[in-house]
N, C-alpha and C. Protein backbone atom coordinates (compact mmCIF):
# COMPACT_ATOMS: atom_id res chain seq x y z
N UNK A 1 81.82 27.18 34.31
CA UNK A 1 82.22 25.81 34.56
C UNK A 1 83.75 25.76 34.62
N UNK A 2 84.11 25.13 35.73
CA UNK A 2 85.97 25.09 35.66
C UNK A 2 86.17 23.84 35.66
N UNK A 3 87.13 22.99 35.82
CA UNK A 3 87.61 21.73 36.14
C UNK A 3 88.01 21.79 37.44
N UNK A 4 87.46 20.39 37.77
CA UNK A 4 88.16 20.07 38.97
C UNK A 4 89.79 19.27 38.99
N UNK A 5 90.14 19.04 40.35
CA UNK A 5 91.62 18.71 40.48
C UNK A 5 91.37 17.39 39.97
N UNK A 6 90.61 16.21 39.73
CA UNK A 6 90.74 15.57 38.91
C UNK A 6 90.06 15.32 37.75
N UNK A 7 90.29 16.67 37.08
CA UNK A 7 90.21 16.54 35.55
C UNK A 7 88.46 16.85 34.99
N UNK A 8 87.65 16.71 35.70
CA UNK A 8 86.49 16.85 35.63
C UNK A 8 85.57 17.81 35.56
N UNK A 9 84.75 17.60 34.67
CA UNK A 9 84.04 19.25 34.73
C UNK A 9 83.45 19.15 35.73
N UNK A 10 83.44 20.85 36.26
CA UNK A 10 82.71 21.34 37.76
C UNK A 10 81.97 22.57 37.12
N UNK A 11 80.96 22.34 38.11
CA UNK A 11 79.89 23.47 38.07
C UNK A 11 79.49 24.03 39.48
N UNK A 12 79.21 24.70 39.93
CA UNK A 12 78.21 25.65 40.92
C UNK A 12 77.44 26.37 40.32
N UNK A 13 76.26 25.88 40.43
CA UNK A 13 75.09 26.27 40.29
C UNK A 13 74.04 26.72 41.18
N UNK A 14 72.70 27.43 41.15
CA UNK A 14 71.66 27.47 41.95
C UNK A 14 71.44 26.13 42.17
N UNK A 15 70.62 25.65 43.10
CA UNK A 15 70.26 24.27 43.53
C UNK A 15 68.48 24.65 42.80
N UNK A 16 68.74 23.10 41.85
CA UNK A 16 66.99 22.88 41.42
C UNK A 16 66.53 21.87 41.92
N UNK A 17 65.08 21.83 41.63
CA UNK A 17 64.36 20.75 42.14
C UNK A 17 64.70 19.35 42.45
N UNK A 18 65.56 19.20 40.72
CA UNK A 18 65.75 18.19 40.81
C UNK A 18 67.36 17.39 41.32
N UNK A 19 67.39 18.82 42.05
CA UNK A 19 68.75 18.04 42.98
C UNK A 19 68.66 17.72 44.60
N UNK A 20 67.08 17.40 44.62
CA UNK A 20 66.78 17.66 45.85
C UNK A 20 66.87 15.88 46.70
N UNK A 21 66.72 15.35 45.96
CA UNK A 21 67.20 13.77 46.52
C UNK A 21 68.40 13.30 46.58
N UNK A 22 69.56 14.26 45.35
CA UNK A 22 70.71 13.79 46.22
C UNK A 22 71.19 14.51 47.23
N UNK A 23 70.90 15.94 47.26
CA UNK A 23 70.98 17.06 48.10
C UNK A 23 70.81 16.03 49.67
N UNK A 24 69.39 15.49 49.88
CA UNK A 24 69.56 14.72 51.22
C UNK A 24 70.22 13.37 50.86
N UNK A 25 70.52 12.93 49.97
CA UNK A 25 71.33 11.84 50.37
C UNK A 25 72.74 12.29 50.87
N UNK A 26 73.50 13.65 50.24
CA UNK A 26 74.44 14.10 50.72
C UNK A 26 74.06 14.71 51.93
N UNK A 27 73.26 14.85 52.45
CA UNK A 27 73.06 15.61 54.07
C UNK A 27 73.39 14.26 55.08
N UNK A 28 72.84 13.04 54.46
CA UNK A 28 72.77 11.66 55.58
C UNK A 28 73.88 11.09 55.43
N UNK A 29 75.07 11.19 54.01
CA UNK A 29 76.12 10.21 53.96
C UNK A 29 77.20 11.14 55.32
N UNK A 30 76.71 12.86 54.69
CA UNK A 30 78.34 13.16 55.35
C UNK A 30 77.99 13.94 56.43
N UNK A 31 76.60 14.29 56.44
CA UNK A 31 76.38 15.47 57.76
C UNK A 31 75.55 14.39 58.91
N UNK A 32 75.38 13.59 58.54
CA UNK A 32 74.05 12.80 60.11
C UNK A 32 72.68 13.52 59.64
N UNK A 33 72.20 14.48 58.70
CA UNK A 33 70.89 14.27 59.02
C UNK A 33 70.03 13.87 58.13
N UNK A 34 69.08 13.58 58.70
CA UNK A 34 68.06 12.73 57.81
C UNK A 34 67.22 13.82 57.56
N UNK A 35 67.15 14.31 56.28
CA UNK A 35 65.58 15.11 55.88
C UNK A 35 65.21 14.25 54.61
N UNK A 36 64.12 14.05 54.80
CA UNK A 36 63.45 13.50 53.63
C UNK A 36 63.31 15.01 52.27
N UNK A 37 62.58 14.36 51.34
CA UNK A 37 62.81 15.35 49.87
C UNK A 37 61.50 16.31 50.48
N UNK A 38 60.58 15.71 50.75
CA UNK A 38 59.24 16.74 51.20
C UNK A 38 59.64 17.96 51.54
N UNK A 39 60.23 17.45 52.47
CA UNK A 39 61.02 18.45 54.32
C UNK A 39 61.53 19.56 53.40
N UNK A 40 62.78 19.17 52.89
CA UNK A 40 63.62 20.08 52.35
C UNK A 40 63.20 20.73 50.97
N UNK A 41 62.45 20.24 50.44
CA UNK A 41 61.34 21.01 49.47
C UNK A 41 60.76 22.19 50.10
N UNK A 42 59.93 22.03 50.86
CA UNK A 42 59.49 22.97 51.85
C UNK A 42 60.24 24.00 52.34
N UNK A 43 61.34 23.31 52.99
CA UNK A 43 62.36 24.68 53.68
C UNK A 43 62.65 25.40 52.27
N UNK A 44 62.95 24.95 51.63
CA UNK A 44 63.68 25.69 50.39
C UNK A 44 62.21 26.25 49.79
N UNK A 45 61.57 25.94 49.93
CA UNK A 45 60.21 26.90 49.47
C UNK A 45 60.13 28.37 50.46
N UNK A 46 59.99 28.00 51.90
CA UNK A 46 59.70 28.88 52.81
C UNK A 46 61.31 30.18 52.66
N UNK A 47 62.88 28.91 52.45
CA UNK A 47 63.73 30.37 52.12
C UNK A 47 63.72 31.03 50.71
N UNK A 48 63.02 31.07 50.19
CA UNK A 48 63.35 31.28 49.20
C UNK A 48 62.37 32.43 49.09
N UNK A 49 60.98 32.41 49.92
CA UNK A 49 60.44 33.52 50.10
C UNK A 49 60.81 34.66 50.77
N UNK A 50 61.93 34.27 51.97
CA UNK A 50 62.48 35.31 52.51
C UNK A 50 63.38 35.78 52.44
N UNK A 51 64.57 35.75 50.55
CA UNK A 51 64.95 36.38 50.27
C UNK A 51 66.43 36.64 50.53
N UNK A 52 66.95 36.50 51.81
CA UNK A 52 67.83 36.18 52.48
C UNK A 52 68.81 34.69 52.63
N UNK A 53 68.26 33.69 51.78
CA UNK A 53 68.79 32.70 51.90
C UNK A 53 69.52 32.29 49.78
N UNK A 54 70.26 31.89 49.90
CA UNK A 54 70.94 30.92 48.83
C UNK A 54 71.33 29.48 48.81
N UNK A 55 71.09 28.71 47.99
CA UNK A 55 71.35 27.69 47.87
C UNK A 55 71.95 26.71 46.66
N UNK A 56 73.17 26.58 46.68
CA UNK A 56 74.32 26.25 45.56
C UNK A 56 74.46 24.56 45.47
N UNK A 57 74.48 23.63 44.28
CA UNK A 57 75.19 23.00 44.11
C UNK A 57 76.45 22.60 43.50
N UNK A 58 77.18 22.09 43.82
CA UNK A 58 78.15 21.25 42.70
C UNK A 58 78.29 20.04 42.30
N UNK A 59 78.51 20.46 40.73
CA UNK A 59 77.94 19.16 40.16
C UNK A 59 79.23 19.13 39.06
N UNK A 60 79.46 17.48 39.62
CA UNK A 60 80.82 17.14 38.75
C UNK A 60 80.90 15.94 37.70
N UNK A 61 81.11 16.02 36.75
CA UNK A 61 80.83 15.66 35.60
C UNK A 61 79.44 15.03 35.71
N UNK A 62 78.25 15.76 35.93
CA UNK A 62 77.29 15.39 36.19
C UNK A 62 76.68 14.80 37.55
N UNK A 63 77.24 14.32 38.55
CA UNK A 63 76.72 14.13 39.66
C UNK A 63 76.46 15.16 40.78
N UNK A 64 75.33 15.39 41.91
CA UNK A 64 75.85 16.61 42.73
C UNK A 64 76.88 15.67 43.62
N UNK A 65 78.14 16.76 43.62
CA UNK A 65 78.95 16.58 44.41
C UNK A 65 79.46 17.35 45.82
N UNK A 66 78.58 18.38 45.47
CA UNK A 66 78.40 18.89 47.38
C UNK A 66 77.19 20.15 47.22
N UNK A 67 77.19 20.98 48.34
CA UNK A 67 75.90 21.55 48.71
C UNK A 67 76.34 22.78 49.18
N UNK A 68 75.78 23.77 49.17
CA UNK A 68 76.45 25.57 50.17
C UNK A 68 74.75 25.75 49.90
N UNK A 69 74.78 25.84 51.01
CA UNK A 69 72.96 26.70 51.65
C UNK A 69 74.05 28.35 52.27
N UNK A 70 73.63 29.31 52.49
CA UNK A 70 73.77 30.83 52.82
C UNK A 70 72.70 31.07 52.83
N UNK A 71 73.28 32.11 54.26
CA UNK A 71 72.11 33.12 55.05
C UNK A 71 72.43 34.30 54.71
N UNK A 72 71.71 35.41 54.35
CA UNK A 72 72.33 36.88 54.91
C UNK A 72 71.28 37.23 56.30
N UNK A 73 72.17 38.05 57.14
CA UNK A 73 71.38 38.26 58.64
C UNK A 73 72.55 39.68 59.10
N UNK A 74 72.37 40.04 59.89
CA UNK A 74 72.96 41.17 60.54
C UNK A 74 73.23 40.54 62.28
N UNK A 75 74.38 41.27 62.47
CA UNK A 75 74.80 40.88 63.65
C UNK A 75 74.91 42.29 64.69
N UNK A 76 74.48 42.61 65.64
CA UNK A 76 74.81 43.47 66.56
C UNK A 76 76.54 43.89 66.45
N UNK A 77 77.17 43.08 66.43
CA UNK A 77 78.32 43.31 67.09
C UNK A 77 79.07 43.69 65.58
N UNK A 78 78.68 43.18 64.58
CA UNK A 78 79.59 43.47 63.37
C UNK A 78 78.91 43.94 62.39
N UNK A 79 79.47 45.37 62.03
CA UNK A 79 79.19 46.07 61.14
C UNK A 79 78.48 45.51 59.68
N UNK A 80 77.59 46.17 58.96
CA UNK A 80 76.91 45.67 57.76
C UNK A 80 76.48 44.26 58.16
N UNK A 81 76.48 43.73 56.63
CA UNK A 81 75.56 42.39 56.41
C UNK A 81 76.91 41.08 56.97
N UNK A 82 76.29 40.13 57.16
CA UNK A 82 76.98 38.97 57.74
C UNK A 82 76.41 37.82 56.75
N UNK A 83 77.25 37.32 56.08
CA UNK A 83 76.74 36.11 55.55
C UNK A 83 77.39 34.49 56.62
N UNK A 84 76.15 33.88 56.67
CA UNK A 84 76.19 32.36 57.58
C UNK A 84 76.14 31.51 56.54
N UNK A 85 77.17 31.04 56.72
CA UNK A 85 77.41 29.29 55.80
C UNK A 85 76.61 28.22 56.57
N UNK A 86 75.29 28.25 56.20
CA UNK A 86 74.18 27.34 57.38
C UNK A 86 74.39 25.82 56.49
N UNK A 87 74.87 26.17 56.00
CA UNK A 87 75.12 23.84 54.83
C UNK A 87 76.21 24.17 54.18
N UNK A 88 77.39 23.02 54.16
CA UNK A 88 78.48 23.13 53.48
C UNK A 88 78.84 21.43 53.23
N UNK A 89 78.95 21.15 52.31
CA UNK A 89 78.58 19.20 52.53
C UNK A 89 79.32 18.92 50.99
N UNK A 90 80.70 18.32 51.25
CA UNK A 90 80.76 17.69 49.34
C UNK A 90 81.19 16.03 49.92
N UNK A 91 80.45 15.46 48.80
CA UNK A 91 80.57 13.69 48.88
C UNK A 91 81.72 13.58 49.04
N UNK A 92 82.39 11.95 49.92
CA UNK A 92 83.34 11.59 50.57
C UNK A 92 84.24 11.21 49.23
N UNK A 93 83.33 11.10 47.92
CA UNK A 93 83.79 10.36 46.74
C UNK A 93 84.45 11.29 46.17
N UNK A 94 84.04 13.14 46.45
CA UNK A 94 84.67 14.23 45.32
C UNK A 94 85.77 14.88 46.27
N UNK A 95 85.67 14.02 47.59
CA UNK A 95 86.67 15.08 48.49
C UNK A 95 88.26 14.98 47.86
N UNK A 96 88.90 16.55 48.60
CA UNK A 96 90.38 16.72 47.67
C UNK A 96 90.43 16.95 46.09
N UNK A 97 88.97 17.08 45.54
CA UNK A 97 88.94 17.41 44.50
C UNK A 97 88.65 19.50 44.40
N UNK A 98 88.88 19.32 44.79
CA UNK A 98 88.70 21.31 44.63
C UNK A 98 87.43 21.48 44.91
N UNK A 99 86.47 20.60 45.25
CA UNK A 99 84.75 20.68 44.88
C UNK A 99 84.33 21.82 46.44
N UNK A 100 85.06 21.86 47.44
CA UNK A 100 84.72 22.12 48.96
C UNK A 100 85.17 23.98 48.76
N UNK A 101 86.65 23.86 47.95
CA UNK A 101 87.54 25.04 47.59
C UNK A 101 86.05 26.33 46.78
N UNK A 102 85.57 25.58 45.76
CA UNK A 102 84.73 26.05 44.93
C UNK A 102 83.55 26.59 45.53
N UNK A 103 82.78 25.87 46.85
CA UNK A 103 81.71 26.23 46.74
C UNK A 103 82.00 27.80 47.84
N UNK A 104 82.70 27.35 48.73
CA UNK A 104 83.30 28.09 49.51
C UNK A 104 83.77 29.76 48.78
N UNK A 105 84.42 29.58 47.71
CA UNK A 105 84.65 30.59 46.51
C UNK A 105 83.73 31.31 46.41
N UNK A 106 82.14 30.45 45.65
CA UNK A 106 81.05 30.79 45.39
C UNK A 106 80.10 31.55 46.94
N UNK A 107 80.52 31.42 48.22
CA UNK A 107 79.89 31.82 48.88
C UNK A 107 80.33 33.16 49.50
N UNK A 108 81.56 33.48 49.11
CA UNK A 108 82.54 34.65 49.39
C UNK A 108 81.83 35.74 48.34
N UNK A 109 82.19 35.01 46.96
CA UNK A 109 81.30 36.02 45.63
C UNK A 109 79.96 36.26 46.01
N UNK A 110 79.14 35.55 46.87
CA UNK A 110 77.37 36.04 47.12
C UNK A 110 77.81 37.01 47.93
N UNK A 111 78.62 37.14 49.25
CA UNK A 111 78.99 37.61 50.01
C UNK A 111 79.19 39.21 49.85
N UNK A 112 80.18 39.22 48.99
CA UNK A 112 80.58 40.39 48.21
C UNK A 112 79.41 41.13 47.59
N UNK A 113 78.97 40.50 46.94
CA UNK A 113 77.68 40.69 45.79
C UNK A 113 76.94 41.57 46.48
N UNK A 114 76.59 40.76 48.10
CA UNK A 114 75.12 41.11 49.11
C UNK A 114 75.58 41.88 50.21
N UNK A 115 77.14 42.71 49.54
CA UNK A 115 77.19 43.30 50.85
C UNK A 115 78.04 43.30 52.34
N UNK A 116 78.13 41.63 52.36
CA UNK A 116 78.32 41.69 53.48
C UNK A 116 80.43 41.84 54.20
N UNK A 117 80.27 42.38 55.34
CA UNK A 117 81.52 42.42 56.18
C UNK A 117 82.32 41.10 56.28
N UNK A 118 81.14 40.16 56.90
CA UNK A 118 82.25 38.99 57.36
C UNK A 118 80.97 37.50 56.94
N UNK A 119 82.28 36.46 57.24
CA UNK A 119 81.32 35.14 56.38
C UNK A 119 81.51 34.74 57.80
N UNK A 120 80.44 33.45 58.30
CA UNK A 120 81.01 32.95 59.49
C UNK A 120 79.70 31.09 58.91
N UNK A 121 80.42 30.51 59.51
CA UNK A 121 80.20 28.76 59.54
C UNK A 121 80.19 28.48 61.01
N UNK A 122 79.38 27.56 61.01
CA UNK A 122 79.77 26.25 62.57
C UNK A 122 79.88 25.37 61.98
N UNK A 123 80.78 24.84 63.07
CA UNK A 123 80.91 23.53 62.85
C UNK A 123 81.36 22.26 63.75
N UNK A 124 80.58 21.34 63.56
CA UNK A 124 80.50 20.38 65.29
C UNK A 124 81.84 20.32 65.43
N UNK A 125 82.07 20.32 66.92
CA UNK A 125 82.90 19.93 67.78
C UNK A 125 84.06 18.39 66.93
N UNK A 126 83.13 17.46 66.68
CA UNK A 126 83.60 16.30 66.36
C UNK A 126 84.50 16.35 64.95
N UNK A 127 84.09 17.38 64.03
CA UNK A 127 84.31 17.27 62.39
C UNK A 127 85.69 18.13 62.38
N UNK A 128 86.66 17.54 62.81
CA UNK A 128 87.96 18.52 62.63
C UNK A 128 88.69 18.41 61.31
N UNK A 129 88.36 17.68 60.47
CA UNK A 129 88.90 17.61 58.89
C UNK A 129 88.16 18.81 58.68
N UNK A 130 86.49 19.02 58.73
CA UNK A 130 86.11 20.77 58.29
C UNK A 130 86.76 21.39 58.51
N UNK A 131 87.58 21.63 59.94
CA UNK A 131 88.09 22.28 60.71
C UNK A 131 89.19 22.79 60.41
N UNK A 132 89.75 22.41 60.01
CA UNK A 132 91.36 22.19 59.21
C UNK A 132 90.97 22.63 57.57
N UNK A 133 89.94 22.38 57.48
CA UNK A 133 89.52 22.54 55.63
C UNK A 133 88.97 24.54 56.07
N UNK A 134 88.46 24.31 57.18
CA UNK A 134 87.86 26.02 56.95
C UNK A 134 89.38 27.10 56.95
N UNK A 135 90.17 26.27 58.40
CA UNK A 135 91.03 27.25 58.26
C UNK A 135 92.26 27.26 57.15
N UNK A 136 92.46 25.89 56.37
CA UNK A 136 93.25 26.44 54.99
C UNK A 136 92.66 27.11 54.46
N UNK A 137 91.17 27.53 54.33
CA UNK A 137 90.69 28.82 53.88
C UNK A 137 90.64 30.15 53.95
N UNK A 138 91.22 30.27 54.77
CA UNK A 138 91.28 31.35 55.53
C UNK A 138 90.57 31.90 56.97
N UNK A 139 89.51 30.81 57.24
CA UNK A 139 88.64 31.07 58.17
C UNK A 139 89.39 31.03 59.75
N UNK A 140 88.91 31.45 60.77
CA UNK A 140 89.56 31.33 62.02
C UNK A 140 88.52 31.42 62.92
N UNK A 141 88.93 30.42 64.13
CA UNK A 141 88.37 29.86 65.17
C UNK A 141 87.84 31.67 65.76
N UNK A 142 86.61 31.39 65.78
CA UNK A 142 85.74 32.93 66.61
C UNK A 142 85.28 32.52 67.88
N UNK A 143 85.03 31.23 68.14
CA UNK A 143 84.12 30.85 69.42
C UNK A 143 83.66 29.76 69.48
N UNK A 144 82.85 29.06 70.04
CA UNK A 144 81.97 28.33 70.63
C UNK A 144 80.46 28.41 70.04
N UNK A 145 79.63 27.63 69.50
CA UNK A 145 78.77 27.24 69.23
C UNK A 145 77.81 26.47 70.61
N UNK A 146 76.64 27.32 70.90
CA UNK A 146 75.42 26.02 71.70
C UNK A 146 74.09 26.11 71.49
N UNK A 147 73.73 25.30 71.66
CA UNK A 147 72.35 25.34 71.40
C UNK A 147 71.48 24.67 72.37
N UNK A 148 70.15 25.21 71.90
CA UNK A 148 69.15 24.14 73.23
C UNK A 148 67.56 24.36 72.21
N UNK A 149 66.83 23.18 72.60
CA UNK A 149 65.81 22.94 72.10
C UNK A 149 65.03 24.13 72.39
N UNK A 150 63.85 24.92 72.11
CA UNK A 150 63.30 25.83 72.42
C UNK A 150 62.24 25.74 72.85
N UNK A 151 61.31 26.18 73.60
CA UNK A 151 60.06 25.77 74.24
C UNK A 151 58.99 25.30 72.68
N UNK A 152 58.26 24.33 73.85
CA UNK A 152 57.05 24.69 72.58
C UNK A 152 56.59 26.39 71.91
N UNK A 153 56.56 26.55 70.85
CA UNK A 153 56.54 27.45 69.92
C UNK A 153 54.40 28.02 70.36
N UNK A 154 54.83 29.23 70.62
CA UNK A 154 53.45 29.90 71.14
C UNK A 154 53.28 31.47 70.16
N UNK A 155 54.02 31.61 69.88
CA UNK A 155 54.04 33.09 68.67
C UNK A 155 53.99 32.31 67.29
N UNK A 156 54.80 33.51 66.47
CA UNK A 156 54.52 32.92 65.01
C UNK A 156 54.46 31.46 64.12
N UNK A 157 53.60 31.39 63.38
CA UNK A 157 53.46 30.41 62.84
C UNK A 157 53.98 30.27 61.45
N UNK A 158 54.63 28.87 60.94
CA UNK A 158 54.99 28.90 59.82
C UNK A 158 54.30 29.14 58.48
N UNK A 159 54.45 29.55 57.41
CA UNK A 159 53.66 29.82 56.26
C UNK A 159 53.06 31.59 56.26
């Protein structure tokens, strides 16, 4: 447990059950998406079987105050393990408090821990405060992000 920049105890922790309703209320205040507690119960059931995924909160003087989901995956192009910052989210209420600095910390140390070469994040086009927050981190612009819906799904099935 450290303190945060204002004065407050901070934690990063594993994410439990029962941080799973503010977990999506922090996905809808600061990211746009809506998952209900079911949904994300589930995903976090299904990663958690495959071993490869982590999921951190921070919690400041008792409230969660942001979120770090991590992938480990391998990349063709870059040597060893690759860790993906797939959720990175702290409330608009703890921002500038060190809470974003911390989890970010905490995802470098899994990083290390599991191996991997390089950390890599997206992040929308629109969100340039992240943008500015990744690279006082040290992070740097690699590319372009796109995506596209995928056909209806005809191979594997979930579960």
């Amino acid at each position: 447990m450290t303190e945060g920049a204002g004065g407050g105890k901070l934690e990063i922790r594993a994410l439990a059950p029962r941080d799973i309703p503010a977990v999506c209320g922090l996905f809808r205040r600061e990211l746009g998406y809506d998952i209900a507690p079911a949904e994300l119960e589930a995903k976090l059931r299904q990663m958690d079987q495959e071993q490869n995924y982590r999921s951190f909160v921070a919690e400041l003087d008792g409230n969660c105050a942001g979120f770090l989901g991590l992938e480990r995956c391998l990349a063709f192009e870059i040597p060893g393990w690759v860790v993906r910052i797939i959720a990175l989210a702290v409330s608009r209420e703890f921002q500038g408090q060190g809470v974003g600095g911390k989890l970010l910390e905490q995802a470098e140390t899994w990083a290390a821990e599991n191996g991997a070469s390089l950390l890599l994040v997206n992040s929308g086009l629109a969100r340039s405060q992240a943008h500015r927050f990744y690279e006082n981190h040290g992070y740097t612009k690699k590319g372009y992000s796109f995506c596209k819906q995928a056909p209806e799904s005809r191979g594997m099935q979930d579960g």
